[in-house]
N, C-alpha and C. Protein backbone atom coordinates (compact mmCIF):
# COMPACT_ATOMS: atom_id res chain seq x y z
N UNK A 1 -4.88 27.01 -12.50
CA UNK A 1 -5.58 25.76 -12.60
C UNK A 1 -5.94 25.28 -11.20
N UNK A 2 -6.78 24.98 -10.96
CA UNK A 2 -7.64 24.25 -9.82
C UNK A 2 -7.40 23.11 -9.20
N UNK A 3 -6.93 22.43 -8.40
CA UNK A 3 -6.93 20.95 -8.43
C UNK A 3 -8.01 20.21 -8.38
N UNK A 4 -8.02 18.97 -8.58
CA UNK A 4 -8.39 18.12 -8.96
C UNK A 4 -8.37 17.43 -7.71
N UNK A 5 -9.89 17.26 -7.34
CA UNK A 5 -10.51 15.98 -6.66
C UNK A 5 -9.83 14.65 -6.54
N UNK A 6 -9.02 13.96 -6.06
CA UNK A 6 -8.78 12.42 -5.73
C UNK A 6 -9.37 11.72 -5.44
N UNK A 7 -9.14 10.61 -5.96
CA UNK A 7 -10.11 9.29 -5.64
C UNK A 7 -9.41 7.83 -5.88
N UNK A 8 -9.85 6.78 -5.18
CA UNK A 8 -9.52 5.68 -5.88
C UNK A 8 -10.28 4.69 -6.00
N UNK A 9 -10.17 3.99 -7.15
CA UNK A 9 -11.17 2.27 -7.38
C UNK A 9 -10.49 1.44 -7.05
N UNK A 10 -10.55 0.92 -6.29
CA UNK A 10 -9.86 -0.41 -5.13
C UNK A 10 -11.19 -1.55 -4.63
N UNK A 11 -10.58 -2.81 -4.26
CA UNK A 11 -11.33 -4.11 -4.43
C UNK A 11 -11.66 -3.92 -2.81
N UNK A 12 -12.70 -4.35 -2.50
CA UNK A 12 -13.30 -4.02 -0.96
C UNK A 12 -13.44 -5.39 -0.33
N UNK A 13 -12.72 -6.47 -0.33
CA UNK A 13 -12.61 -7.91 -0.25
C UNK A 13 -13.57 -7.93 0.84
N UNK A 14 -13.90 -7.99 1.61
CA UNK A 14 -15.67 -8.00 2.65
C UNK A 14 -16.69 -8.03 1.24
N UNK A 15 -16.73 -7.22 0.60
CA UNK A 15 -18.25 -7.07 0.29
C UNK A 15 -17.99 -7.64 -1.48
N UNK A 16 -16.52 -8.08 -1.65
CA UNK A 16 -16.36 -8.61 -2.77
C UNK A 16 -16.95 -7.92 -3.92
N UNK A 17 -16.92 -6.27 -4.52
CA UNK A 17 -16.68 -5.42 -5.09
C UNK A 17 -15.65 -4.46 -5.48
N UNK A 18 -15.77 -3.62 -6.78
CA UNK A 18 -14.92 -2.93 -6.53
C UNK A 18 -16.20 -1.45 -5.94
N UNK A 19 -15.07 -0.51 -5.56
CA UNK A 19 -15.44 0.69 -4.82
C UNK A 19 -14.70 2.10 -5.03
N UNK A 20 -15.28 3.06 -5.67
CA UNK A 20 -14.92 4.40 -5.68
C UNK A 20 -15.05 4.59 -4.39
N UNK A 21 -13.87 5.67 -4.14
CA UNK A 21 -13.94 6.55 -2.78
C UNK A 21 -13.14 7.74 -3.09
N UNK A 22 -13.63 8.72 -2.00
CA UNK A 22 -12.55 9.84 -2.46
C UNK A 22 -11.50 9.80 -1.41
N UNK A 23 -10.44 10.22 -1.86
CA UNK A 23 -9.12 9.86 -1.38
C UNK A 23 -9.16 10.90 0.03
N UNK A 24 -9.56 12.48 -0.15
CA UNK A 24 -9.34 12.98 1.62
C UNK A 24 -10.34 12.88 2.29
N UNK A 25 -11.43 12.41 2.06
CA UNK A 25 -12.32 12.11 3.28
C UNK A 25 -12.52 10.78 2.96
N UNK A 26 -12.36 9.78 2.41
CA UNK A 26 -12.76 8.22 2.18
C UNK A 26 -14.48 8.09 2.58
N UNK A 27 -14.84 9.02 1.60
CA UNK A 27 -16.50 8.95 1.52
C UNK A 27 -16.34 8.06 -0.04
N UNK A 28 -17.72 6.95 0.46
CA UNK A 28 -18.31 6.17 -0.72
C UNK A 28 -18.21 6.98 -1.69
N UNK A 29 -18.37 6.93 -2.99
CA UNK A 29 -19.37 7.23 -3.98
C UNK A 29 -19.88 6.40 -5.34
N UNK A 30 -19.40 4.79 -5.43
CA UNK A 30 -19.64 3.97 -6.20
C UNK A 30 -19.79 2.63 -6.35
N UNK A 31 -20.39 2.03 -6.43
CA UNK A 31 -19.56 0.11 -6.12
C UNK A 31 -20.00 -0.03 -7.59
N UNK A 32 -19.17 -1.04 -7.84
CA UNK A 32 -19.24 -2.01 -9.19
C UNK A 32 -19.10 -3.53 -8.63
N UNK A 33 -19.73 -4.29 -9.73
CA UNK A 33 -19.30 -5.31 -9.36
C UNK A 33 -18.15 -6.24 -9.67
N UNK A 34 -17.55 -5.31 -11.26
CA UNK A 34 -15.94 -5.86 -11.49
C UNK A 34 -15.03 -4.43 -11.80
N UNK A 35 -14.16 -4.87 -12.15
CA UNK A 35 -12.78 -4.12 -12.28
C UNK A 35 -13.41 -3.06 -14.03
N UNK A 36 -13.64 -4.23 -15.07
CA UNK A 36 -14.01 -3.70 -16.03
C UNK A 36 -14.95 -3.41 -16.17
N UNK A 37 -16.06 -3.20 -15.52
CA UNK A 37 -17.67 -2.30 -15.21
C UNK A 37 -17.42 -1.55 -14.83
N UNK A 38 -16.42 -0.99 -14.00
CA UNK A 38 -16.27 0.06 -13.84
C UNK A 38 -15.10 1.01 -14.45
N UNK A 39 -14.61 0.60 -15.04
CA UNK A 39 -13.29 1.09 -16.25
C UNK A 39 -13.96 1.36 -17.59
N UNK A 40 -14.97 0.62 -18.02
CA UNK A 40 -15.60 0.74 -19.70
C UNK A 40 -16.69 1.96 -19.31
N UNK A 41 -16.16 2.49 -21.09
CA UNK A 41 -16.77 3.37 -21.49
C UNK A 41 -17.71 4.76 -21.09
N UNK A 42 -16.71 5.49 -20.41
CA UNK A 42 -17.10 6.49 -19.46
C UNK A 42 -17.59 6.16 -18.39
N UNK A 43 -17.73 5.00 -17.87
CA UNK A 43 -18.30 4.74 -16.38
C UNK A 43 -17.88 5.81 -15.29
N UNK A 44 -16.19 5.77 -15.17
CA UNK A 44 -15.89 6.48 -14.13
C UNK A 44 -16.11 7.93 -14.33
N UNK A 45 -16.32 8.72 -15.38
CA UNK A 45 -16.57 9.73 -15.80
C UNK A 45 -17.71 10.67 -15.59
N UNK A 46 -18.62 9.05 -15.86
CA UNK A 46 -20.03 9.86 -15.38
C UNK A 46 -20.60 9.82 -13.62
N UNK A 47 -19.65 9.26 -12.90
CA UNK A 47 -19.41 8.60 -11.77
C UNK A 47 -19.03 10.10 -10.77
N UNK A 48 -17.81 10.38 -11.60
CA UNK A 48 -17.44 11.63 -10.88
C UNK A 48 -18.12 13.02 -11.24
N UNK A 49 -19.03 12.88 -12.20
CA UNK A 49 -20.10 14.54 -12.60
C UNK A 49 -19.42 15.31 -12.95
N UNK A 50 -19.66 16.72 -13.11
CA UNK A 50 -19.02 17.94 -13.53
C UNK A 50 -17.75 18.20 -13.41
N UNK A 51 -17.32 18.17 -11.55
CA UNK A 51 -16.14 18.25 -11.27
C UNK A 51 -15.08 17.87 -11.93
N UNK A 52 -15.41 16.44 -11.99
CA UNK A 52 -14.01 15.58 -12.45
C UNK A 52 -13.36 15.03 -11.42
N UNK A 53 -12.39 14.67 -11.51
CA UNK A 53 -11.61 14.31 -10.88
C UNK A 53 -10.33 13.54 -11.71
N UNK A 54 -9.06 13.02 -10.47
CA UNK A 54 -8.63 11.84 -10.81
C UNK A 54 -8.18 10.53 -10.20
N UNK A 55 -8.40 9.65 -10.95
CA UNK A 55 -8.97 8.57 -10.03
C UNK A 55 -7.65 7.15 -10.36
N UNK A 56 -7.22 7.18 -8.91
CA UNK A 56 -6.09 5.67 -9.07
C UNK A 56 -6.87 4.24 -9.24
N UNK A 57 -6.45 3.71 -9.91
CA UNK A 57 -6.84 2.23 -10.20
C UNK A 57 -6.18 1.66 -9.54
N UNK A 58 -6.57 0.58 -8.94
CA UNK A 58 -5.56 -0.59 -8.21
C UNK A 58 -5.71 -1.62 -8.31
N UNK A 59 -4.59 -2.04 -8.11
CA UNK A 59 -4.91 -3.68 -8.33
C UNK A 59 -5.29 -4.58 -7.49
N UNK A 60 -6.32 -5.91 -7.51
CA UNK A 60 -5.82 -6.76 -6.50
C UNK A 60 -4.98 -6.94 -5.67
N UNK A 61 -3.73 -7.29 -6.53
CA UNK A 61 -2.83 -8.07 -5.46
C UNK A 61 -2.08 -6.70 -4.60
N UNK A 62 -2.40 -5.50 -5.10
CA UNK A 62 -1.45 -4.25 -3.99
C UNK A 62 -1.03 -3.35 -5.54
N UNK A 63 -0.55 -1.90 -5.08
CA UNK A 63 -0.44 -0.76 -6.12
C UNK A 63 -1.27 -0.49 -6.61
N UNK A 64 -0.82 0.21 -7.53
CA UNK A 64 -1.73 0.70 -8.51
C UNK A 64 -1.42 0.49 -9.84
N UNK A 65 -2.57 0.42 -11.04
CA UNK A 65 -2.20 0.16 -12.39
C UNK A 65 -2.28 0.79 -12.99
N UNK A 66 -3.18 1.96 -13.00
CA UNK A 66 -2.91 3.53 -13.66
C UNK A 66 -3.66 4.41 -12.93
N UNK A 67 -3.80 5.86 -13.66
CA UNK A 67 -4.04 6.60 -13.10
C UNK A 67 -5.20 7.60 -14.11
N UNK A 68 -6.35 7.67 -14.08
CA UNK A 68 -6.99 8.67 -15.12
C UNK A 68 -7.76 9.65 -14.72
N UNK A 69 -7.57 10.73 -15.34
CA UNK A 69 -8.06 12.45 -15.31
C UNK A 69 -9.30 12.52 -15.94
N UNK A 70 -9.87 13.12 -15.07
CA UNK A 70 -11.61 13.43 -15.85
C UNK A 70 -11.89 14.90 -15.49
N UNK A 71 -12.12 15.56 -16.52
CA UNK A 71 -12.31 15.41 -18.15
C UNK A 71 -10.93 15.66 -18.23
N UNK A 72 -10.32 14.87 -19.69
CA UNK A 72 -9.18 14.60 -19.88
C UNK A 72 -8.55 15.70 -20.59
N UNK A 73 -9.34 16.98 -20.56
CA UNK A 73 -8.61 18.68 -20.74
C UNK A 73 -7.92 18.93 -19.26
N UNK A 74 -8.60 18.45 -18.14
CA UNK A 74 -7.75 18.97 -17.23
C UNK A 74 -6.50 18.00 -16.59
N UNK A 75 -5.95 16.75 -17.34
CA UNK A 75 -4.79 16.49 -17.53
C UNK A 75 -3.98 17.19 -17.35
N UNK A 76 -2.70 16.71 -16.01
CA UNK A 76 -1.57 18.35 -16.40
C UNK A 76 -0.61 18.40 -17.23
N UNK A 77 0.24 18.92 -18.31
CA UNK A 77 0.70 18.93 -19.29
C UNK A 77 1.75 18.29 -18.70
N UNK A 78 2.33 17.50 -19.58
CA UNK A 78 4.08 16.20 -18.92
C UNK A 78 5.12 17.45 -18.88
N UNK A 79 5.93 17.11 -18.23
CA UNK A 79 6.91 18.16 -18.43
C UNK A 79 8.56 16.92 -18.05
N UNK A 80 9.46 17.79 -18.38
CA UNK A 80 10.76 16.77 -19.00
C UNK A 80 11.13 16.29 -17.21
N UNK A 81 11.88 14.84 -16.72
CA UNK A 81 12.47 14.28 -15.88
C UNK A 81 11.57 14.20 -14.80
């Protein structure tokens, strides 16, 4: 299996958006203008193209709130502890 592209959607408080980036080179590749425009209905999916990827969500106030795999076949299987 291949890895998987990183990325994260994080709030860009200057330009008061949110913002895809990819996580090892912190190149652009998206702005939205909220949290849920860019979370609904395949947005981030069609965002990242063929490849895929997976992409951390974060929150405002600091962390992160989840984490989702595109396309969601290349999910890696859970394994126990």
């Amino acid at each position: 299996m291949t890895k998987l592209p990183k990325y994260t959607l994080s709030h860009n408080d200057g330009r008061d958006r949110w913002e895809l980036r990819q996580d090892k080179t912190h190149n652009f590749v998206k702005a939205f203008e909220t949290k849920a425009e860019a979370t609904a209905g395949g947005v981030l999916s069609r965002s990242l193209g063929k490849e895929g990827g997976s992409v951390k969500i974060a929150k405002v106030s600091g962390g992160y709130q989840e984490e989702r795999t595109f396309p969601r076949s290349a999910d890696p299987r859970k394994s126990k502890g």
